[in-house]
N, C-alpha and C. Protein backbone atom coordinates (compact mmCIF):
# COMPACT_ATOMS: atom_id res chain seq x y z
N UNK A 1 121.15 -81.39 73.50
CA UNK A 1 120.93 -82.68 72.88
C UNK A 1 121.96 -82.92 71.78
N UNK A 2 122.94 -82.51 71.81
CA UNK A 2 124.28 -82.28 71.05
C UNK A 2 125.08 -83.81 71.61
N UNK A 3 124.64 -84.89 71.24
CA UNK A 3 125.67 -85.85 70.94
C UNK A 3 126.39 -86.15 70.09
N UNK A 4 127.93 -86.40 70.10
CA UNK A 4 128.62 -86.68 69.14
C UNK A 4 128.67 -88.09 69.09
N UNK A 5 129.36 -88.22 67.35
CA UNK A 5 129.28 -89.70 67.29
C UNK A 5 127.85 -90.41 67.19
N UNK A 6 126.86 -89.75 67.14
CA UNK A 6 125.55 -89.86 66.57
C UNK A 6 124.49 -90.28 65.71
N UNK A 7 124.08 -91.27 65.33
CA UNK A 7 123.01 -91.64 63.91
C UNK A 7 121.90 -90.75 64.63
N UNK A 8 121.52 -89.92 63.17
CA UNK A 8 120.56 -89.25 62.95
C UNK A 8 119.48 -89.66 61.61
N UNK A 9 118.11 -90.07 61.45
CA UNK A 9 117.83 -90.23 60.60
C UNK A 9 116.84 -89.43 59.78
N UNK A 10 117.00 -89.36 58.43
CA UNK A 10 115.98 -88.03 57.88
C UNK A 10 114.74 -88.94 56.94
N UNK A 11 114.09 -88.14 56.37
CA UNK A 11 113.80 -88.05 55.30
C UNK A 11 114.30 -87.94 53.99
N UNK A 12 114.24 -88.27 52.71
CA UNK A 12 114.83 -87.56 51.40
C UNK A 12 114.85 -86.12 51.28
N UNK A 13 114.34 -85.54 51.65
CA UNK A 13 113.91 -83.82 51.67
C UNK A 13 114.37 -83.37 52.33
N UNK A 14 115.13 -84.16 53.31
CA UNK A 14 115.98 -83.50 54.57
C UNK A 14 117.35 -83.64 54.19
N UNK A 15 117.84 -83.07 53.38
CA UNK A 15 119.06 -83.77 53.49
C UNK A 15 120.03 -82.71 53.38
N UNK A 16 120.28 -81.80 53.20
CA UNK A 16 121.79 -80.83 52.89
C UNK A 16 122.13 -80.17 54.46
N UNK A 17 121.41 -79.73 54.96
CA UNK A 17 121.20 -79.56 56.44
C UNK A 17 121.71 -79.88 57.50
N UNK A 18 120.85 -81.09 57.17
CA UNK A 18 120.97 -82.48 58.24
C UNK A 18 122.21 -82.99 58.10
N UNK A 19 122.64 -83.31 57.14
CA UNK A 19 124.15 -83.96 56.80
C UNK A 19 125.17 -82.91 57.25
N UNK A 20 125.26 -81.77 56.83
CA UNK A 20 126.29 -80.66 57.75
C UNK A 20 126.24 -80.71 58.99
N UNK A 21 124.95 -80.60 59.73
CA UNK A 21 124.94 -80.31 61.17
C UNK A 21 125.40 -81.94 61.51
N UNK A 22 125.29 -83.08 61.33
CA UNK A 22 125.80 -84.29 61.55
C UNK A 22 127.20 -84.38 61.50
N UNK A 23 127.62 -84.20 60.36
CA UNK A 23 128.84 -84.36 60.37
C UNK A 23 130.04 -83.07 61.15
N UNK A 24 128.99 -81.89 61.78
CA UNK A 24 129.95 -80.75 62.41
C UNK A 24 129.82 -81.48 63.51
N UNK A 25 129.32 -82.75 64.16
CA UNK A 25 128.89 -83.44 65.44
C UNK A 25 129.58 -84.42 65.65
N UNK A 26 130.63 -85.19 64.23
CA UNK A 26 131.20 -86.46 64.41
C UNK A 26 130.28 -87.60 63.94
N UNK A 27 129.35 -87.04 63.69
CA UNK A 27 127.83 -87.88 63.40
C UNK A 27 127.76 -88.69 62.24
N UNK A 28 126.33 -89.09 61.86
CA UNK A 28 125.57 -89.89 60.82
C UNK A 28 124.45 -89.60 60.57
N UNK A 29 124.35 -89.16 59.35
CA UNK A 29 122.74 -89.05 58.74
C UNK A 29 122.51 -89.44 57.60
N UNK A 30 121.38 -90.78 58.32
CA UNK A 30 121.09 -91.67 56.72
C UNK A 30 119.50 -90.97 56.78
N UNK A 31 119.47 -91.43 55.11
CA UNK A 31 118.42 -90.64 54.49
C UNK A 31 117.54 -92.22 54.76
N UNK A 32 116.52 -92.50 54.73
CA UNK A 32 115.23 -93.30 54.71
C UNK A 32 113.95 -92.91 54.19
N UNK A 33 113.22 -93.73 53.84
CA UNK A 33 112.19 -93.82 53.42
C UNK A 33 111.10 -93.06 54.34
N UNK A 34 110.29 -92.32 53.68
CA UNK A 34 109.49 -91.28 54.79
C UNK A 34 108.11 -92.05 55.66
N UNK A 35 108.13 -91.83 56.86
CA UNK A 35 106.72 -92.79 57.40
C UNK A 35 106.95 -92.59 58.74
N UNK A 36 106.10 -93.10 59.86
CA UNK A 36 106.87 -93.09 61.08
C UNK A 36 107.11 -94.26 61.68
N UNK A 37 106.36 -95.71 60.57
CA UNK A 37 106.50 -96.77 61.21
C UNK A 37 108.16 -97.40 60.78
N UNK A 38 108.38 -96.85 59.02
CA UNK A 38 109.53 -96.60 59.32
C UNK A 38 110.79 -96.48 59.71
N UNK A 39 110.58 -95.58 60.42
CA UNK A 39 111.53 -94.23 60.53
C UNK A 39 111.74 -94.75 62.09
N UNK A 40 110.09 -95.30 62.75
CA UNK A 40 110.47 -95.56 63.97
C UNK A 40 111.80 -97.35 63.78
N UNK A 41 111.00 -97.83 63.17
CA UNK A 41 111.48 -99.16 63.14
C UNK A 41 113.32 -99.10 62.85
N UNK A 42 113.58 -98.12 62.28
CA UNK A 42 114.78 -97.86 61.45
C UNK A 42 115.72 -97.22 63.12
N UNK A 43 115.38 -96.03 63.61
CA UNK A 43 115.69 -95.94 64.62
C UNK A 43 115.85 -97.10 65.69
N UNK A 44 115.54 -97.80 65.71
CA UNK A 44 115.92 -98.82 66.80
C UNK A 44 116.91 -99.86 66.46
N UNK A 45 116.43 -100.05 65.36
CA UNK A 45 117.66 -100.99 64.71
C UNK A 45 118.92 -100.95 64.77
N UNK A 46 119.48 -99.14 64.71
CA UNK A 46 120.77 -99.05 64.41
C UNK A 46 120.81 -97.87 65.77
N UNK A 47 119.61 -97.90 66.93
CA UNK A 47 119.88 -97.31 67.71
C UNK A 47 120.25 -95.33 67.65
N UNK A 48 119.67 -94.75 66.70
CA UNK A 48 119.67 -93.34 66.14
C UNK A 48 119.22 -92.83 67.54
N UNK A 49 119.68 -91.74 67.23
CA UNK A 49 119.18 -90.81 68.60
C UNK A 49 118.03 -89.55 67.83
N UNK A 50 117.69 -89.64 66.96
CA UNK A 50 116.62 -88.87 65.87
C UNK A 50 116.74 -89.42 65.20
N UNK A 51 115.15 -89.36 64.40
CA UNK A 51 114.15 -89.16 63.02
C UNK A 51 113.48 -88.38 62.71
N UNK A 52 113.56 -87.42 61.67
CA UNK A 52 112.99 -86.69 61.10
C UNK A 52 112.48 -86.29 59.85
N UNK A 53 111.42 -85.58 59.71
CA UNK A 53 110.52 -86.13 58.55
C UNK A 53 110.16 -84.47 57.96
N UNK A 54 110.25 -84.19 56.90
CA UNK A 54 110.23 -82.93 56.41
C UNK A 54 108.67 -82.33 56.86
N UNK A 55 107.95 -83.33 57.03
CA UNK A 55 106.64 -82.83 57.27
C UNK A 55 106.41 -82.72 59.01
N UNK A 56 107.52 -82.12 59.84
CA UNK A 56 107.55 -81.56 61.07
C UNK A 56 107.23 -83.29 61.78
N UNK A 57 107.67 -84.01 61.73
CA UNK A 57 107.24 -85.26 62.18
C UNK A 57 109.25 -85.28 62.98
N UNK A 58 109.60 -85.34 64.25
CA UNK A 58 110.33 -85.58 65.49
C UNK A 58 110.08 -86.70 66.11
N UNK A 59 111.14 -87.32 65.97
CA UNK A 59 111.28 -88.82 66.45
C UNK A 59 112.66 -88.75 67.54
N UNK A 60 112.47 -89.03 68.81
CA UNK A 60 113.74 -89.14 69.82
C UNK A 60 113.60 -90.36 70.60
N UNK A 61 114.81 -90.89 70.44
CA UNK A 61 115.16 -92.06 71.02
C UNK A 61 114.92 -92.30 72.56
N UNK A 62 115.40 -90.95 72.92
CA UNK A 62 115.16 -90.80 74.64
C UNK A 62 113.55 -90.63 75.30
N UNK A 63 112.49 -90.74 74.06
CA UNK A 63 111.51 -90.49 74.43
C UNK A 63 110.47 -91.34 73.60
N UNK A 64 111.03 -92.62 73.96
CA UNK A 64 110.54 -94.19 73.03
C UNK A 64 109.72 -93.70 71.80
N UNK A 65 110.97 -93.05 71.16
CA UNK A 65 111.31 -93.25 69.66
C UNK A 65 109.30 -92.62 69.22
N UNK A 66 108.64 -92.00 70.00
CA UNK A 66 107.63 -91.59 69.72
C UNK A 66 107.86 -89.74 69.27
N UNK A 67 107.07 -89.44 68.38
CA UNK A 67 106.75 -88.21 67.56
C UNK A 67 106.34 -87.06 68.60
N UNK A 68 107.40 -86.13 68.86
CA UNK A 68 107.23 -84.49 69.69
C UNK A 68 107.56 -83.72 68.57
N UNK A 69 106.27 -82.65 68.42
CA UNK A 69 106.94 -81.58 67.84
C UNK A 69 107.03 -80.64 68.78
N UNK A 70 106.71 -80.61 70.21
CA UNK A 70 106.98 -80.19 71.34
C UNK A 70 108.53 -79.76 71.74
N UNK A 71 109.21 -81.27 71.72
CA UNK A 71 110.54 -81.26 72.09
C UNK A 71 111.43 -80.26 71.25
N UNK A 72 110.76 -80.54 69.96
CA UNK A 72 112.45 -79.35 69.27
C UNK A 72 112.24 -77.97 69.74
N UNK A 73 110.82 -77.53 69.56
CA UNK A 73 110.39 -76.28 70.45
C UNK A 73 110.73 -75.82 71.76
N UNK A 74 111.09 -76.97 72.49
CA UNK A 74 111.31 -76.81 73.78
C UNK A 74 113.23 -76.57 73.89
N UNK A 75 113.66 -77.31 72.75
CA UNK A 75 114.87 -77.10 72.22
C UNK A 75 115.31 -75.55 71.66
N UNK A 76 114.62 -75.45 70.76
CA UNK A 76 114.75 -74.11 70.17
C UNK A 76 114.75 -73.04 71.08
N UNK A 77 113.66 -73.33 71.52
CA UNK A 77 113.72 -71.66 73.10
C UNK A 77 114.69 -72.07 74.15
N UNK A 78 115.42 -73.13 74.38
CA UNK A 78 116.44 -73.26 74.83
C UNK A 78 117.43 -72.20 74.60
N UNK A 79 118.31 -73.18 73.11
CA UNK A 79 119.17 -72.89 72.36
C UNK A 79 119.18 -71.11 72.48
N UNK A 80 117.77 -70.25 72.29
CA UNK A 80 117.63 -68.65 72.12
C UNK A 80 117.75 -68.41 73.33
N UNK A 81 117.88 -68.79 74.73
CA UNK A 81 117.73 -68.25 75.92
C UNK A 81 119.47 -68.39 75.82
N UNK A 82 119.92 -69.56 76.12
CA UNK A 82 120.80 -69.73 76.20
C UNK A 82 122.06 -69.11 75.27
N UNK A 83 121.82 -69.03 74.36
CA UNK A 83 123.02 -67.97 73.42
C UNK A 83 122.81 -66.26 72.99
N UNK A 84 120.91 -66.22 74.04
CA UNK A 84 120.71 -64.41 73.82
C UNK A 84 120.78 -64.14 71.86
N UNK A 85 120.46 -65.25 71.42
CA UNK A 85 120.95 -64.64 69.93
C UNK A 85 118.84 -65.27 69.57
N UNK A 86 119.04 -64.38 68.34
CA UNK A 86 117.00 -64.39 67.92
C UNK A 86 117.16 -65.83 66.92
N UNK A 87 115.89 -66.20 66.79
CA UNK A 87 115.70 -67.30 66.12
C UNK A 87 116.59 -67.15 64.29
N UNK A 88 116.05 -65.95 64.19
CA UNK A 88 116.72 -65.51 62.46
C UNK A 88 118.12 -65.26 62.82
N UNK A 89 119.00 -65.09 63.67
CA UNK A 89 120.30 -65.13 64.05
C UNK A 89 121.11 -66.46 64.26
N UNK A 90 120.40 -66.93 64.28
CA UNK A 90 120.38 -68.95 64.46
C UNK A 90 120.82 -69.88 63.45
N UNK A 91 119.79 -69.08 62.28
CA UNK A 91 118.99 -70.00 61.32
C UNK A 91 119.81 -69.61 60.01
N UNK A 92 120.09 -68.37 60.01
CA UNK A 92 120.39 -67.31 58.99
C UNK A 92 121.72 -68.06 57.71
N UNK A 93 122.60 -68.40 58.62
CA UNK A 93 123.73 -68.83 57.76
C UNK A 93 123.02 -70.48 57.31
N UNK A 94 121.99 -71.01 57.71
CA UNK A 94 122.03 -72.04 57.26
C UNK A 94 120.78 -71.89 55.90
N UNK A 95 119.95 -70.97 56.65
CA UNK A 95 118.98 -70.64 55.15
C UNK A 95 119.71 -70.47 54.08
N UNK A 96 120.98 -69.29 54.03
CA UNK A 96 121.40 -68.48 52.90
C UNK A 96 122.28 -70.01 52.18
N UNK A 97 122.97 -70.55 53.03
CA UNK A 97 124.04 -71.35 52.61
C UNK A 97 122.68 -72.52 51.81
N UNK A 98 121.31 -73.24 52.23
CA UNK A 98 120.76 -74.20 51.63
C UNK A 98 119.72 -73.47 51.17
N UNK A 99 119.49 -72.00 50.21
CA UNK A 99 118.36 -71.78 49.82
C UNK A 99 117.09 -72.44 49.03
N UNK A 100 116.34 -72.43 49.23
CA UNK A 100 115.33 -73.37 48.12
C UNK A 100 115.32 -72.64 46.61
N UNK A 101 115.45 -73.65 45.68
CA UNK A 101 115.76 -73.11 43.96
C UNK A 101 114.40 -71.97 43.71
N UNK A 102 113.12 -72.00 44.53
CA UNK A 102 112.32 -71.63 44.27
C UNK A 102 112.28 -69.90 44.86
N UNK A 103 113.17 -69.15 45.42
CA UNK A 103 113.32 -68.48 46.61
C UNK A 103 113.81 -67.36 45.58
């Protein structure tokens, strides 16, 4: 699900992450107001291919812009089948690089 050239939309809470992995894509990630009516409404407008919401809330365009937390899961065990590498092998450089101040 790696499109380049991409609007991606977050949350405020989403943001150091989201903006790297966007922009390593050619991408866009605007920050919005958190909700799903929203987040949905916002997605269509400017045509985003995601919305996402710090509170596990998945929004995909290809799947009328309705809420899977299914799909990234179904993504994620992808991504681990497919590169043989573990979820903490994945994740690792992006935890250390955006730690939480609280950590």
């Amino acid at each position: 699900m790696k499109e380049r050239n991409a609007t991606v939309l977050h949350d405020m809470r989403m943001t150091w992450n989201t903006i790297e992995v966007a922009k390593q894509l050619d991408g866009n990630a605007i920050a919005v107001k958190a909700g799903h009516a929203l987040i949905k409404e916002k997605m269509r407008q400017i045509n985003a291919i995601y919305g996402g919401e710090m509170s596990a809330h998945h929004y995909f365009r290809d799947f009328g812009y309705c809420d899977s937390g299914m799909i990234p899961w179904l993504l994620v065990i992808e991504l681990v089948s497919k590169t043989q590498q573990s979820l903490y092998q994945l994740t690792s450089v992006s935890i250390s690089k955006f730690r939480h101040l609280g950590r």
